[in-house]
PDB file of N, CA and C in Angstrom:
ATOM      1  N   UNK A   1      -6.463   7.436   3.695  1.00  0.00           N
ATOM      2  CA  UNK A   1      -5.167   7.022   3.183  1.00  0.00           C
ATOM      3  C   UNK A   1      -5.139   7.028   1.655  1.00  0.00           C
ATOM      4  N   UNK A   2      -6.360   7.176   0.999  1.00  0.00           N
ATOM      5  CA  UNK A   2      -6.541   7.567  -0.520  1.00  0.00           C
ATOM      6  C   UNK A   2      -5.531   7.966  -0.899  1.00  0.00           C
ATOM      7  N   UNK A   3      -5.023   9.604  -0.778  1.00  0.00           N
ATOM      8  CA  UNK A   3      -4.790  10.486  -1.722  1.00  0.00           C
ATOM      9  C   UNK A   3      -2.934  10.241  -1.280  1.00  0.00           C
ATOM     10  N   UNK A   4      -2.478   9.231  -0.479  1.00  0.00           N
ATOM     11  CA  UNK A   4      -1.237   8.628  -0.431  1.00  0.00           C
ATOM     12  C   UNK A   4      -0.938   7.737  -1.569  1.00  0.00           C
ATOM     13  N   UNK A   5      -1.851   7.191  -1.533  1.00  0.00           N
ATOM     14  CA  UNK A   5      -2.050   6.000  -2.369  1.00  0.00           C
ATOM     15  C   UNK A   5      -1.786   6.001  -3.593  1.00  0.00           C
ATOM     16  N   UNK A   6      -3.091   6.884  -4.276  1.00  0.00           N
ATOM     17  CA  UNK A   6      -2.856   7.643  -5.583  1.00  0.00           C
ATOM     18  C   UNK A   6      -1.432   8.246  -5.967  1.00  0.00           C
ATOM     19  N   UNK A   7      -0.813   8.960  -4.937  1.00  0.00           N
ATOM     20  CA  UNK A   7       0.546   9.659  -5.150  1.00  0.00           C
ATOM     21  C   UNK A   7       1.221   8.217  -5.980  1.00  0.00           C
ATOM     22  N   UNK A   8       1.112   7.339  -4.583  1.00  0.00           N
ATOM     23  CA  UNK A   8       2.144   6.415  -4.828  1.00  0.00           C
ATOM     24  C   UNK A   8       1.935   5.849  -6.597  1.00  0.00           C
ATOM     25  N   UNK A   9       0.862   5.447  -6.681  1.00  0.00           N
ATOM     26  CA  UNK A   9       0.663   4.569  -7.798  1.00  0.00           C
ATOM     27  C   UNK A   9       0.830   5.755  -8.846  1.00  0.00           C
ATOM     28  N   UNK A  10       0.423   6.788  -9.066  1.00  0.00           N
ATOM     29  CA  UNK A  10       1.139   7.898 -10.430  1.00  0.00           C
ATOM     30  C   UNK A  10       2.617   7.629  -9.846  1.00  0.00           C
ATOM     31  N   UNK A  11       3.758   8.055  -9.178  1.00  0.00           N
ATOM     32  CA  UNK A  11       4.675   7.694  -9.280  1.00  0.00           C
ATOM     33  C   UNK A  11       5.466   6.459 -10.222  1.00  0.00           C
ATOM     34  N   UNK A  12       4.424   5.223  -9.625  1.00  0.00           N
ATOM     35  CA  UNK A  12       5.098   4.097 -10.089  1.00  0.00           C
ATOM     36  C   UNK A  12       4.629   4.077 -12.040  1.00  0.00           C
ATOM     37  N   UNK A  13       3.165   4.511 -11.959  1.00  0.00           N
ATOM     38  CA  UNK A  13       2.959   4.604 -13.584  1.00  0.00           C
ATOM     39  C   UNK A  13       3.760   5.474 -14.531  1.00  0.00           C
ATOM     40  N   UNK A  14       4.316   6.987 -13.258  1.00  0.00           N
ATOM     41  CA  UNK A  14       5.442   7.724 -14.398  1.00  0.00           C
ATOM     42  C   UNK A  14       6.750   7.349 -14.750  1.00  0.00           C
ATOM     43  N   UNK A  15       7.198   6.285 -13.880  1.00  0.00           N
ATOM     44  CA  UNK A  15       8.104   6.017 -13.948  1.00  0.00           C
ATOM     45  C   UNK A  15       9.474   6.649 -12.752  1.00  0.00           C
ATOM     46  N   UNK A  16       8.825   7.203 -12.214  1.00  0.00           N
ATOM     47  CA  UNK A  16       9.402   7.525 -10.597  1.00  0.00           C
ATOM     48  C   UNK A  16      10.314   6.780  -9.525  1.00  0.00           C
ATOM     49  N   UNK A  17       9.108   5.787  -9.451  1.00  0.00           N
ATOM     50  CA  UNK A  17       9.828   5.004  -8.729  1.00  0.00           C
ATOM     51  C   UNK A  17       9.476   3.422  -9.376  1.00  0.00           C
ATOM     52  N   UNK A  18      10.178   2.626  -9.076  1.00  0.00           N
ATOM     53  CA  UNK A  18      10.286   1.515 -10.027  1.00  0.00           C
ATOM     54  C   UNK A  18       9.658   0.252  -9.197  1.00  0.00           C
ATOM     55  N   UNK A  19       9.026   0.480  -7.993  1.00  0.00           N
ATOM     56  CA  UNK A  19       7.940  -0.491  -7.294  1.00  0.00           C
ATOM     57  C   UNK A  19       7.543  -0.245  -5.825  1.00  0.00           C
ATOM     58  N   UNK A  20       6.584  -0.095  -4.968  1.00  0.00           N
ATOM     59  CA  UNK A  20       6.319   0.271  -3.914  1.00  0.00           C
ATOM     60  C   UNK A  20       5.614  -0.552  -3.338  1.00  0.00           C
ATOM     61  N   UNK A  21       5.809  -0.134  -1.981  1.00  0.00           N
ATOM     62  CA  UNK A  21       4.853  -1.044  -0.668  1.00  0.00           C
ATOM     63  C   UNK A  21       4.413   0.299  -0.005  1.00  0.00           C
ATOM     64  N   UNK A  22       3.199   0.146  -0.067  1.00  0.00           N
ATOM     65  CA  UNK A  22       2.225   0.783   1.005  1.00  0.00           C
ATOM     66  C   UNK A  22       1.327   0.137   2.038  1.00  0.00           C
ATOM     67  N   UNK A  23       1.384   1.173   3.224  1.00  0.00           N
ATOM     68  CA  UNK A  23       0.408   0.305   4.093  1.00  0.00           C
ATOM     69  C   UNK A  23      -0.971   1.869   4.417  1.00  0.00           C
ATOM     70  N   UNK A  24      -2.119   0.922   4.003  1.00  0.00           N
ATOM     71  CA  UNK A  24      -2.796   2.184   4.217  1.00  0.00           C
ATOM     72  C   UNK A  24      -3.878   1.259   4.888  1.00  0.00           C
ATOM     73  N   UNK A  25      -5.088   2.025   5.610  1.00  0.00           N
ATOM     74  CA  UNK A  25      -6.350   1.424   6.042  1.00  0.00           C
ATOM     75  C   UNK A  25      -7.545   1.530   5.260  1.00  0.00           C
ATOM     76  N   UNK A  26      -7.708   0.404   4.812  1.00  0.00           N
ATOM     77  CA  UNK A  26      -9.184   0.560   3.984  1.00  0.00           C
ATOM     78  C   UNK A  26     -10.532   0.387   5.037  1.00  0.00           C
ATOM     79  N   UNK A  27     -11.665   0.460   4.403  1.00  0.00           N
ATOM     80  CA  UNK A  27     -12.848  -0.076   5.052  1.00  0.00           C
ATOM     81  C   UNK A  27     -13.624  -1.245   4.742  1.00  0.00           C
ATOM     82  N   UNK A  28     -13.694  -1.933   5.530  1.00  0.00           N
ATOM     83  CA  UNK A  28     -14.469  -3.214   5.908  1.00  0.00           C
ATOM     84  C   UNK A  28     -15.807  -3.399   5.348  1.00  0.00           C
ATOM     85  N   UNK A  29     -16.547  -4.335   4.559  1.00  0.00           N
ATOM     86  CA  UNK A  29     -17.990  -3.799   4.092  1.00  0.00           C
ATOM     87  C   UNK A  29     -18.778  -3.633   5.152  1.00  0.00           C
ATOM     88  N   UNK A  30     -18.289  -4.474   6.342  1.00  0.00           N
ATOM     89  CA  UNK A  30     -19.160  -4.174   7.719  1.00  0.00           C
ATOM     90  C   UNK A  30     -18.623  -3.236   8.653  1.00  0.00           C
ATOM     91  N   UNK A  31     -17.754  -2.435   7.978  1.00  0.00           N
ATOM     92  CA  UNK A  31     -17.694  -0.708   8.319  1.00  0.00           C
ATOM     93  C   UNK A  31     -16.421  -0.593   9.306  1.00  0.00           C
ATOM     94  N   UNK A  32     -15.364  -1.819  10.328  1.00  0.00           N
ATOM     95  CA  UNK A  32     -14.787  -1.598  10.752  1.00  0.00           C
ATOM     96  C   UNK A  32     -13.634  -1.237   9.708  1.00  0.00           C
ATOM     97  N   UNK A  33     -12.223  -0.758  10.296  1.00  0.00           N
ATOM     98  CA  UNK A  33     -10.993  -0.527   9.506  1.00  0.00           C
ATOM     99  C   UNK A  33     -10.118  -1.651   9.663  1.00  0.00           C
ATOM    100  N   UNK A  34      -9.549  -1.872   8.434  1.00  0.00           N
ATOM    101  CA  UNK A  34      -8.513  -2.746   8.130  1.00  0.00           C
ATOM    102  C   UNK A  34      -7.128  -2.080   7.972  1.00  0.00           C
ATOM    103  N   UNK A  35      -6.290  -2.608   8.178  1.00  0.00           N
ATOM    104  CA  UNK A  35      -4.685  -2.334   7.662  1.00  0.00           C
ATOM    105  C   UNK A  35      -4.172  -3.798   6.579  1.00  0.00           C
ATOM    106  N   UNK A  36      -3.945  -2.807   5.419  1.00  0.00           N
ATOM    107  CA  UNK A  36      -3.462  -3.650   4.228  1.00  0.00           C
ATOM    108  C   UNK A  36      -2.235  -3.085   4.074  1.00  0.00           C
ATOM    109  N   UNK A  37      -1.099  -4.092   3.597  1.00  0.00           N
ATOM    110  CA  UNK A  37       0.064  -3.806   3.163  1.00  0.00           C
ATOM    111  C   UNK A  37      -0.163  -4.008   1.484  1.00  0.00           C
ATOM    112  N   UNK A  38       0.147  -3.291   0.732  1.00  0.00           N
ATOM    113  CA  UNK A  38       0.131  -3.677  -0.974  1.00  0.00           C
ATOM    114  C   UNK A  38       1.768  -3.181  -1.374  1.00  0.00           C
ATOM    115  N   UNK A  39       1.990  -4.189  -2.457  1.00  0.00           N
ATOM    116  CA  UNK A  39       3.260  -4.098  -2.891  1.00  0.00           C
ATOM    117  C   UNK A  39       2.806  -4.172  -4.609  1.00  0.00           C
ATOM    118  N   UNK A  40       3.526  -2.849  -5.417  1.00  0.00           N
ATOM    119  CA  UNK A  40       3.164  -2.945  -6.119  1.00  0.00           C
ATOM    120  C   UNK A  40       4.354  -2.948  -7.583  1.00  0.00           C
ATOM    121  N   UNK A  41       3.928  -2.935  -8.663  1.00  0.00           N
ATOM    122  CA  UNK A  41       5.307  -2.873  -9.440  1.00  0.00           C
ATOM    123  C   UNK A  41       4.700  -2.936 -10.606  1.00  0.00           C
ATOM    124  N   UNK A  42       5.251  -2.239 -11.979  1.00  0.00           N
ATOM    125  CA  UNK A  42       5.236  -2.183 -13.324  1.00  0.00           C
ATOM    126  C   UNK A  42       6.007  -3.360 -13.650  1.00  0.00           C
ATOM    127  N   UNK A  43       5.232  -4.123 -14.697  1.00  0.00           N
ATOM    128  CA  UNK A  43       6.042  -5.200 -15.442  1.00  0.00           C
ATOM    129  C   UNK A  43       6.462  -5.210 -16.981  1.00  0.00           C
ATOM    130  N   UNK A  44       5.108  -4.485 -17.765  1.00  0.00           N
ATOM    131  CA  UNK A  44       5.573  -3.878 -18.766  1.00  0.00           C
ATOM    132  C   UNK A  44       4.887  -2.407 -19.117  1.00  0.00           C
ATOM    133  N   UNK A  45       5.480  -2.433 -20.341  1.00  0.00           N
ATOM    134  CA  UNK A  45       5.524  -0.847 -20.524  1.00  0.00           C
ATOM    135  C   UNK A  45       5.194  -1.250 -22.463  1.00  0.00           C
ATOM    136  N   UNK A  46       4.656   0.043 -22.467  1.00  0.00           N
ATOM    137  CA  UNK A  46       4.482   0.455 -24.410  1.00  0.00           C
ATOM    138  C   UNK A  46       5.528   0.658 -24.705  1.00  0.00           C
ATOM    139  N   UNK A  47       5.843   0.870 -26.131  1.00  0.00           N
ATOM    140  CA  UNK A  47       6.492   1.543 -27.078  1.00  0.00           C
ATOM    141  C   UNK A  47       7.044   3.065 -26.541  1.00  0.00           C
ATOM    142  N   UNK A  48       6.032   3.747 -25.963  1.00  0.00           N
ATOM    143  CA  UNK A  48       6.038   5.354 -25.223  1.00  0.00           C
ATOM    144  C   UNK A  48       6.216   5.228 -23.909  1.00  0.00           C
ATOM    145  N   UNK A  49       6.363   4.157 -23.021  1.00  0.00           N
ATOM    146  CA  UNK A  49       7.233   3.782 -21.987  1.00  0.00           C
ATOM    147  C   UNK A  49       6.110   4.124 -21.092  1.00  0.00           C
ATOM    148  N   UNK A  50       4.566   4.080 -21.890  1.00  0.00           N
ATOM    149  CA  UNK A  50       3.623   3.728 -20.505  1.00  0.00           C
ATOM    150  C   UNK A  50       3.376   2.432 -20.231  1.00  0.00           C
ATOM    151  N   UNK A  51       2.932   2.156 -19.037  1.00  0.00           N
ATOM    152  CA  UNK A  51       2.605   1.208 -18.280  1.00  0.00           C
ATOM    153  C   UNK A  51       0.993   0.270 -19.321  1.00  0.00           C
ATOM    154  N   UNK A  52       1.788  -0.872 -19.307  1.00  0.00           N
ATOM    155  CA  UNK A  52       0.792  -2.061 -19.649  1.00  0.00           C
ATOM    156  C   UNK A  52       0.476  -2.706 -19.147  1.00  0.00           C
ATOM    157  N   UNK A  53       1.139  -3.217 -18.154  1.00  0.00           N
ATOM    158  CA  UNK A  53       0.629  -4.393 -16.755  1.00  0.00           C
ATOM    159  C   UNK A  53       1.276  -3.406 -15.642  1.00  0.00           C
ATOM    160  N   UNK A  54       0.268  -3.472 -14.664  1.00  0.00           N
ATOM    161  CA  UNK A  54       0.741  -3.427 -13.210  1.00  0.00           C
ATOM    162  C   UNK A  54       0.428  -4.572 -12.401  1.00  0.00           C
ATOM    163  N   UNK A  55       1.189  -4.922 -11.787  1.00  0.00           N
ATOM    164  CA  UNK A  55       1.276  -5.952 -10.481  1.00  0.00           C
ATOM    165  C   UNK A  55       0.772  -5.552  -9.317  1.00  0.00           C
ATOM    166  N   UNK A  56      -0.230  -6.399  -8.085  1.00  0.00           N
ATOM    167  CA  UNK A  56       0.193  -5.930  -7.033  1.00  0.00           C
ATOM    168  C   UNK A  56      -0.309  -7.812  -6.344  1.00  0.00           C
ATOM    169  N   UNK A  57       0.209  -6.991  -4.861  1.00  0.00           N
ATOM    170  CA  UNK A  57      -0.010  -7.991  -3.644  1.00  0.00           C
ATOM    171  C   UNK A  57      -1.011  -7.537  -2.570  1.00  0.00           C
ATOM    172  N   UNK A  58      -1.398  -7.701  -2.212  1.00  0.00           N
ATOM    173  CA  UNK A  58      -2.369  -7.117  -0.956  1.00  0.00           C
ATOM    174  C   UNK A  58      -1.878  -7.999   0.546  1.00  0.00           C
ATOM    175  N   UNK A  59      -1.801  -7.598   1.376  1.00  0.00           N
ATOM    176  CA  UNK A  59      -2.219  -8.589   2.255  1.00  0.00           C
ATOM    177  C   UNK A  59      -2.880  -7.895   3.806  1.00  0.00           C
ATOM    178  N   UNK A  60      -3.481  -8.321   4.620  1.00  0.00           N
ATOM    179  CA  UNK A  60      -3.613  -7.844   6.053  1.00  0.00           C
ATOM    180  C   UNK A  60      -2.893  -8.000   7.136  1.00  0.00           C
ATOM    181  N   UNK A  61      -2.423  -6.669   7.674  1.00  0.00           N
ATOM    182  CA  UNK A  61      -1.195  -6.700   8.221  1.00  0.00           C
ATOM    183  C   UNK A  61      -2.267  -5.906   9.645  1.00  0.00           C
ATOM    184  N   UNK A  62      -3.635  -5.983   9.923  1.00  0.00           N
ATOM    185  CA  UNK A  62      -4.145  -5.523  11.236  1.00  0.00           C
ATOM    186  C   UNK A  62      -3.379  -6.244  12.307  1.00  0.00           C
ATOM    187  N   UNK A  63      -3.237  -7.185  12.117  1.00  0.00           N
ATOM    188  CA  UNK A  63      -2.694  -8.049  13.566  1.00  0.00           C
ATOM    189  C   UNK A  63      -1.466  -7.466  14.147  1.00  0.00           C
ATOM    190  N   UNK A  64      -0.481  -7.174  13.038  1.00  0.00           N
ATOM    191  CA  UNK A  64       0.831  -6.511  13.363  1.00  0.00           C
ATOM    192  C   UNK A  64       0.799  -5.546  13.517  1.00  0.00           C
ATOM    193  N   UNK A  65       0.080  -4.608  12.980  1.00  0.00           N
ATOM    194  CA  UNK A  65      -0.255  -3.205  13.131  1.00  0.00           C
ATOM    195  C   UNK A  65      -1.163  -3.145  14.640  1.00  0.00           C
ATOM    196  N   UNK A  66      -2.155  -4.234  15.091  1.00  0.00           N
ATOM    197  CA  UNK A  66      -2.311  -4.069  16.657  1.00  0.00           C
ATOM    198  C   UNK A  66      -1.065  -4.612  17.507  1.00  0.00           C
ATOM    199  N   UNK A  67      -0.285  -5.466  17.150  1.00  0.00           N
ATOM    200  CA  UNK A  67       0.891  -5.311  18.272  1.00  0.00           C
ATOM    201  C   UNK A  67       1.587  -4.163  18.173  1.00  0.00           C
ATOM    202  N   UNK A  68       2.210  -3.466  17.111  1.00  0.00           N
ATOM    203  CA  UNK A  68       2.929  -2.131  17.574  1.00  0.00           C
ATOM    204  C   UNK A  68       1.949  -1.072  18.287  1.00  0.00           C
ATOM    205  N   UNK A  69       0.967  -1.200  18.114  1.00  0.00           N
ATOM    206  CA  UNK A  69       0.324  -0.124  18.629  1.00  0.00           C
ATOM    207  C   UNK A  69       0.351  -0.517  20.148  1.00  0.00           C
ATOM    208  N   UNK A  70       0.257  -2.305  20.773  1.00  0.00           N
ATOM    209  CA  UNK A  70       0.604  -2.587  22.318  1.00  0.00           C
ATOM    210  C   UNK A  70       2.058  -2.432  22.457  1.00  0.00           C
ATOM    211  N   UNK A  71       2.546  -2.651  21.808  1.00  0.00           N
ATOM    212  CA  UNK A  71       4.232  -2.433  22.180  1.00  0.00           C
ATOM    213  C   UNK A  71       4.773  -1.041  22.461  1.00  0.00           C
ATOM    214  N   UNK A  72       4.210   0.300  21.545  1.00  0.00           N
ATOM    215  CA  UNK A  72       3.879   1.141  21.621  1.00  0.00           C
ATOM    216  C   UNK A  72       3.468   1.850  23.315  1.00  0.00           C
ATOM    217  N   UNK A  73       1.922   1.594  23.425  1.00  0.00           N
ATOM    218  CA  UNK A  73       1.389   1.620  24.943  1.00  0.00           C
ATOM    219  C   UNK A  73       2.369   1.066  25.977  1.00  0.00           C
ATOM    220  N   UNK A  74       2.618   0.260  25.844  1.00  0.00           N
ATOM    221  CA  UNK A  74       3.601  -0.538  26.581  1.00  0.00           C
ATOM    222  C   UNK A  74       5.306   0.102  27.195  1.00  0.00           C
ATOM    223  N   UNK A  75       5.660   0.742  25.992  1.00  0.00           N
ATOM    224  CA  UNK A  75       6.547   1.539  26.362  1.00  0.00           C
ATOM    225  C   UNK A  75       6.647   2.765  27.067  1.00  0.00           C
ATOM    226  N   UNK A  76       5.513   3.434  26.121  1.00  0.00           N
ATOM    227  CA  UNK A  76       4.742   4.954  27.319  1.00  0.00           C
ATOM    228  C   UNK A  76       5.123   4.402  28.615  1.00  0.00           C
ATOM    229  N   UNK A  77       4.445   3.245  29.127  1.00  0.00           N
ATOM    230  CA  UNK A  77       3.984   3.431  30.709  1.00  0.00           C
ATOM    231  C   UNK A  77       5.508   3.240  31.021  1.00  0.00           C
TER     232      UNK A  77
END
């Protein structure tokens, strides 16, 4: 989910888009996968209208991300 990621965040540093939420899966130090939601946003900017602070949020959204995936199954059958 890297090279989503990256997109997203050059976007928000060029000035593209003006704050984002992504949900991507990172890895666990004990190797299983996680689902993180991050919300992110520019707060200030230079003189040349680059980015000086970025913001973000993180949080774990596996739990919700395993119910759609049963709600999901659930519907198939």
């Amino acid at each position: 989910d890297r090279p989503g990621r990256i997109a997203v965040i050059g976007d928000i540093v060029d000035g593209r888009l003006p704050r984002a939420q992504i949900q991507m899966r990172v890895r666990h130090k004990d190797g299983h996968l996680v689902w993180v939601q991050e919300a992110l946003r520019v707060i200030s900017r230079d003189g040349q209208g680059r980015p000086r602070r970025l913001v973000g949020v993180a949080q774990d959204i596996s739990p919700v991300k395993a119910r759609e995936e049963e709600l999901e199954r659930l519907t198939a059958e």
